[in-house]
N, C-alpha and C. Protein backbone atom coordinates (compact mmCIF):
# COMPACT_ATOMS: atom_id res chain seq x y z
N UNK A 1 -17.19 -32.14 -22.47
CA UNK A 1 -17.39 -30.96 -21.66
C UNK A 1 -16.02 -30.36 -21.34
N UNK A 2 -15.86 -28.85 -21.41
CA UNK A 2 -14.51 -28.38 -21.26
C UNK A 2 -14.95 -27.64 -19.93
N UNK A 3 -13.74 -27.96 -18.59
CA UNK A 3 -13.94 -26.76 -17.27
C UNK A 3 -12.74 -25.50 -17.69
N UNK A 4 -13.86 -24.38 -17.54
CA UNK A 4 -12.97 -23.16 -17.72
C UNK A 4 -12.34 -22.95 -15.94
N UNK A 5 -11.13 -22.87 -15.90
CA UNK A 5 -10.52 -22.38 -14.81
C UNK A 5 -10.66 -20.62 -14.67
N UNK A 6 -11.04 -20.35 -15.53
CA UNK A 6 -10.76 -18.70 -15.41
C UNK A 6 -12.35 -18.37 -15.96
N UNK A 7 -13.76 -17.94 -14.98
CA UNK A 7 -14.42 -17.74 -16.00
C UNK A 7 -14.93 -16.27 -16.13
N UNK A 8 -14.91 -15.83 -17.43
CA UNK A 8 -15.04 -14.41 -18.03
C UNK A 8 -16.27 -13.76 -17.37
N UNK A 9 -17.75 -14.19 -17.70
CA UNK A 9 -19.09 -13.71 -16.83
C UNK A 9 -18.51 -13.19 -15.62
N UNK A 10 -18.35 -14.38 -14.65
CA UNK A 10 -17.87 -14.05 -13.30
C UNK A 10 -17.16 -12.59 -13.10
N UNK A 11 -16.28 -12.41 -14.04
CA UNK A 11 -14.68 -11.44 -13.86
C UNK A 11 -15.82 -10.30 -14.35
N UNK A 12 -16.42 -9.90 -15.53
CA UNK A 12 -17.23 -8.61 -15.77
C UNK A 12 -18.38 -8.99 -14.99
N UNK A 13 -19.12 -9.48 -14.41
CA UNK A 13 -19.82 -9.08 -13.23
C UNK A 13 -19.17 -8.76 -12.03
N UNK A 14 -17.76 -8.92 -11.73
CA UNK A 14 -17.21 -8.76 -10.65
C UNK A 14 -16.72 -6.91 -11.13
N UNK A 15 -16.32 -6.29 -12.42
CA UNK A 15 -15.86 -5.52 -12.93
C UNK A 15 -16.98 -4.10 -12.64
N UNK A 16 -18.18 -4.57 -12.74
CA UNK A 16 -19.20 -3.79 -12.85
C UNK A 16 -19.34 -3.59 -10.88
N UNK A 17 -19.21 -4.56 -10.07
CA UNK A 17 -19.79 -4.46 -8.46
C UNK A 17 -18.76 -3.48 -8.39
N UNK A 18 -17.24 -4.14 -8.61
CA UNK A 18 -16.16 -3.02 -8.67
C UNK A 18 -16.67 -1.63 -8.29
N UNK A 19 -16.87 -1.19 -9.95
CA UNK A 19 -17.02 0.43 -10.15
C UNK A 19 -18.33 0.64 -9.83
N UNK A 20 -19.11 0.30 -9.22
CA UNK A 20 -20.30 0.87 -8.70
C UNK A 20 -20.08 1.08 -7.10
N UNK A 21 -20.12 -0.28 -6.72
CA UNK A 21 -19.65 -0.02 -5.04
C UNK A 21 -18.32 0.20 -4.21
N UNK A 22 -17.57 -0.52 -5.01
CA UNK A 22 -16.10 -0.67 -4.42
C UNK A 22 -15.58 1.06 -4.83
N UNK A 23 -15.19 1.43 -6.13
CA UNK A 23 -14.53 2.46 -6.54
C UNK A 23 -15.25 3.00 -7.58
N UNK A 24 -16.48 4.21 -6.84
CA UNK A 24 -17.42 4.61 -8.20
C UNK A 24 -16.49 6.06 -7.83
N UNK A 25 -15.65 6.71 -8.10
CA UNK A 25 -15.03 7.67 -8.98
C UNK A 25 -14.05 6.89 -9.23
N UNK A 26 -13.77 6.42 -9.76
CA UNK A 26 -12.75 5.44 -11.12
C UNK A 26 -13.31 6.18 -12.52
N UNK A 27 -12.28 6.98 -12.66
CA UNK A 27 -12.34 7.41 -14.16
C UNK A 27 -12.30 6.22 -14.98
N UNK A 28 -13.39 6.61 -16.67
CA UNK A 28 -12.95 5.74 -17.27
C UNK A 28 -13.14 6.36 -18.73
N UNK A 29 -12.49 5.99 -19.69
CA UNK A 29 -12.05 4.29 -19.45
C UNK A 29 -11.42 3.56 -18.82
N UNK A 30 -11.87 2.59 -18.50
CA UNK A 30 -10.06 1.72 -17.63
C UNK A 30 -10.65 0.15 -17.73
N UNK A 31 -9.15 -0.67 -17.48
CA UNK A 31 -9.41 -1.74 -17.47
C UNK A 31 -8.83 -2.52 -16.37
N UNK A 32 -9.26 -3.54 -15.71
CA UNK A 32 -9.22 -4.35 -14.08
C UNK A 32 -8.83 -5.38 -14.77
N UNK A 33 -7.95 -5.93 -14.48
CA UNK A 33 -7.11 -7.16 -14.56
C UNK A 33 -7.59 -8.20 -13.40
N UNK A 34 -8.23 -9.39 -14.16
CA UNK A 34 -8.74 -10.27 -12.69
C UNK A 34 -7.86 -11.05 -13.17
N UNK A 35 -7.77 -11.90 -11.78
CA UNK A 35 -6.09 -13.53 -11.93
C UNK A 35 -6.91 -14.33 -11.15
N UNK A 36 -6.97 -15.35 -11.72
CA UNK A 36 -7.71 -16.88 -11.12
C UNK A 36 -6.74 -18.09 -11.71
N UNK A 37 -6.71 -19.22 -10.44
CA UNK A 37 -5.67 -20.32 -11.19
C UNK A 37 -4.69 -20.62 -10.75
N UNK A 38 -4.08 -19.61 -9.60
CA UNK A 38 -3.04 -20.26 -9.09
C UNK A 38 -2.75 -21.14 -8.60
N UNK A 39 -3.62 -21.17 -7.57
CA UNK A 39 -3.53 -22.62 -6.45
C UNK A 39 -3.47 -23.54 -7.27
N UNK A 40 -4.17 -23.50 -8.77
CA UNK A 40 -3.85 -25.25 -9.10
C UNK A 40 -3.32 -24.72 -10.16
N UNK A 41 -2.27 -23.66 -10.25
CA UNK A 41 -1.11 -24.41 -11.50
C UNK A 41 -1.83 -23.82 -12.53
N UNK A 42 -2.86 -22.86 -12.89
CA UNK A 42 -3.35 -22.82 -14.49
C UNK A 42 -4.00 -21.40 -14.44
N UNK A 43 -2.93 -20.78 -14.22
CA UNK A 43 -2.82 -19.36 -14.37
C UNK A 43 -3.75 -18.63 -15.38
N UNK A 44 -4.49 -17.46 -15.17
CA UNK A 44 -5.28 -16.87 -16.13
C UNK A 44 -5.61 -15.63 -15.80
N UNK A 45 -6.04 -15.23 -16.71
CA UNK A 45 -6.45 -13.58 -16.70
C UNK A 45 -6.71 -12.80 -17.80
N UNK A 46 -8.26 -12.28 -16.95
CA UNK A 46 -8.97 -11.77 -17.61
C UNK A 46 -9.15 -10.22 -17.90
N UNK A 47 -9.20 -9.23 -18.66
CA UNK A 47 -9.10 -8.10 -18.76
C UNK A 47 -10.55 -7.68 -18.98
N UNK A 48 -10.96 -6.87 -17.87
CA UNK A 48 -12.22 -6.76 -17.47
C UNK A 48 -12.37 -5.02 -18.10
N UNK A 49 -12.84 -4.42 -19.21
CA UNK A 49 -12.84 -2.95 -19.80
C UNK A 49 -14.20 -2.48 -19.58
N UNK A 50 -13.86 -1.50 -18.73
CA UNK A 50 -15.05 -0.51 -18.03
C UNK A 50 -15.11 0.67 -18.59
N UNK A 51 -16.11 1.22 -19.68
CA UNK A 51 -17.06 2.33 -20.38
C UNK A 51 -17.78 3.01 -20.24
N UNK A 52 -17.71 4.25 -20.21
CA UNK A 52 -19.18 4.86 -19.97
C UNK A 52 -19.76 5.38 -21.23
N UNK A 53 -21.26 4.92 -21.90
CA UNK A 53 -21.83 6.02 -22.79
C UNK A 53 -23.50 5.92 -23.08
N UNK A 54 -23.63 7.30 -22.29
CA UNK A 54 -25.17 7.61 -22.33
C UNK A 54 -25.42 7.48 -20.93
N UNK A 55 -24.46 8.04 -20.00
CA UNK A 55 -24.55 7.17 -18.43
C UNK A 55 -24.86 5.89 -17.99
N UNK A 56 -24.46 4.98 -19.30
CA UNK A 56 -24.85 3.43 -18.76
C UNK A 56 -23.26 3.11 -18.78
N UNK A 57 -23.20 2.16 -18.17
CA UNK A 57 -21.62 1.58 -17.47
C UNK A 57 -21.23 0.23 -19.01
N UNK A 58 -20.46 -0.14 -19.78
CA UNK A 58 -20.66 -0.92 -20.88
C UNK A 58 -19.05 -1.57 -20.05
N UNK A 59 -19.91 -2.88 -20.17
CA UNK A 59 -18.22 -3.87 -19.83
C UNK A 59 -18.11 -5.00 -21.10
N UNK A 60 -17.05 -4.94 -21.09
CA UNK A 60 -16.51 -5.95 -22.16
C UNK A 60 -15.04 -7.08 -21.35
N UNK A 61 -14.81 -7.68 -22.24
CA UNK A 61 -13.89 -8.69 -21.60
C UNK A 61 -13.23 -9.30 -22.70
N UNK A 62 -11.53 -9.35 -22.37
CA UNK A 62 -10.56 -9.54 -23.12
C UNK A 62 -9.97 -10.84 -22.52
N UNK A 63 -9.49 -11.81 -23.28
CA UNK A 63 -8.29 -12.76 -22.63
C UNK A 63 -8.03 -13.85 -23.65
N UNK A 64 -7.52 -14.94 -23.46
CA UNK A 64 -7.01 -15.92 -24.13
C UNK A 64 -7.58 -17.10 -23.45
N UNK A 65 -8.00 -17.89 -24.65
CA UNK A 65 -8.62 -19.36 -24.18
C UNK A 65 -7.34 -20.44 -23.89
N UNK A 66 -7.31 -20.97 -22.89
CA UNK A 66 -6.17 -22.51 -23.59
C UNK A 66 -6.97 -23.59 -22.96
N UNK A 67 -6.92 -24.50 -23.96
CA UNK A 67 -7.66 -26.32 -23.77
C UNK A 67 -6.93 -26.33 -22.51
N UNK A 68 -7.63 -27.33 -21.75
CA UNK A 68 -7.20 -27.97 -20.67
C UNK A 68 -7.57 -29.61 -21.11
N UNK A 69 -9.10 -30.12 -21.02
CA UNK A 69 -8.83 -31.38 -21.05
C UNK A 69 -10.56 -31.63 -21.06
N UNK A 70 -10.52 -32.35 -21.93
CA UNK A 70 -11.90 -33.14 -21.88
C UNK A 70 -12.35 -33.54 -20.90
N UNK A 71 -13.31 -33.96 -20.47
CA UNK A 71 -14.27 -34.65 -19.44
C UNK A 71 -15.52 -35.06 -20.00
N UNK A 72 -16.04 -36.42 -19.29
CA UNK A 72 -16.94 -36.97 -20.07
C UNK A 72 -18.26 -37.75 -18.88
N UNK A 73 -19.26 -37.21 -19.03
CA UNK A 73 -19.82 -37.24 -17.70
C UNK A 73 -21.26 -38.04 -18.01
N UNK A 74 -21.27 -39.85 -17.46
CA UNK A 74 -22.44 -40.54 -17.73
C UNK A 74 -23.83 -40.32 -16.84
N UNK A 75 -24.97 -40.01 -17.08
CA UNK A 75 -25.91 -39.99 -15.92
C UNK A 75 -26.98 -41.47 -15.84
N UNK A 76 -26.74 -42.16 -15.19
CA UNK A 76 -28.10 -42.93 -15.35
C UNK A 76 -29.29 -42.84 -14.53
């Protein structure tokens, strides 16, 4: 099992509350830079790209993966 420190879903669902509630005249295109990771050392960031076409809002998401570390989890 791999833990993502930075996770992408989260960042474009956070991208979309953004430009609807937070800042709905935000021209676009544009893109929101989310940062998760500091506190423990494993810096990341996600590039959250906000679209409009046909008046529907289209998000996509840009970034870079890096391994961190296996984990291996028994249930009995």
């Amino acid at each position: 099992m791999v833990f993502e420190y930075l996770l992408g879903t989260a960042s474009g669902v956070m991208g979309a509350y953004y430009k609807k509630y937070v800042n709905p005249m935000q021209s676009l295109p544009s893109t929101i830079v989310v940062e998760q990771g500091h506190e423990i050392n494993k810096d990341g960031k996600v590039y959250v790209h906000l679209q409009e076409e046909s008046s529907q809002l289209n998000i996509s998401i840009s970034g870079t993966a890096v391994y961190v570390k296996d984990i291996e989890i028994e249930i009995e």
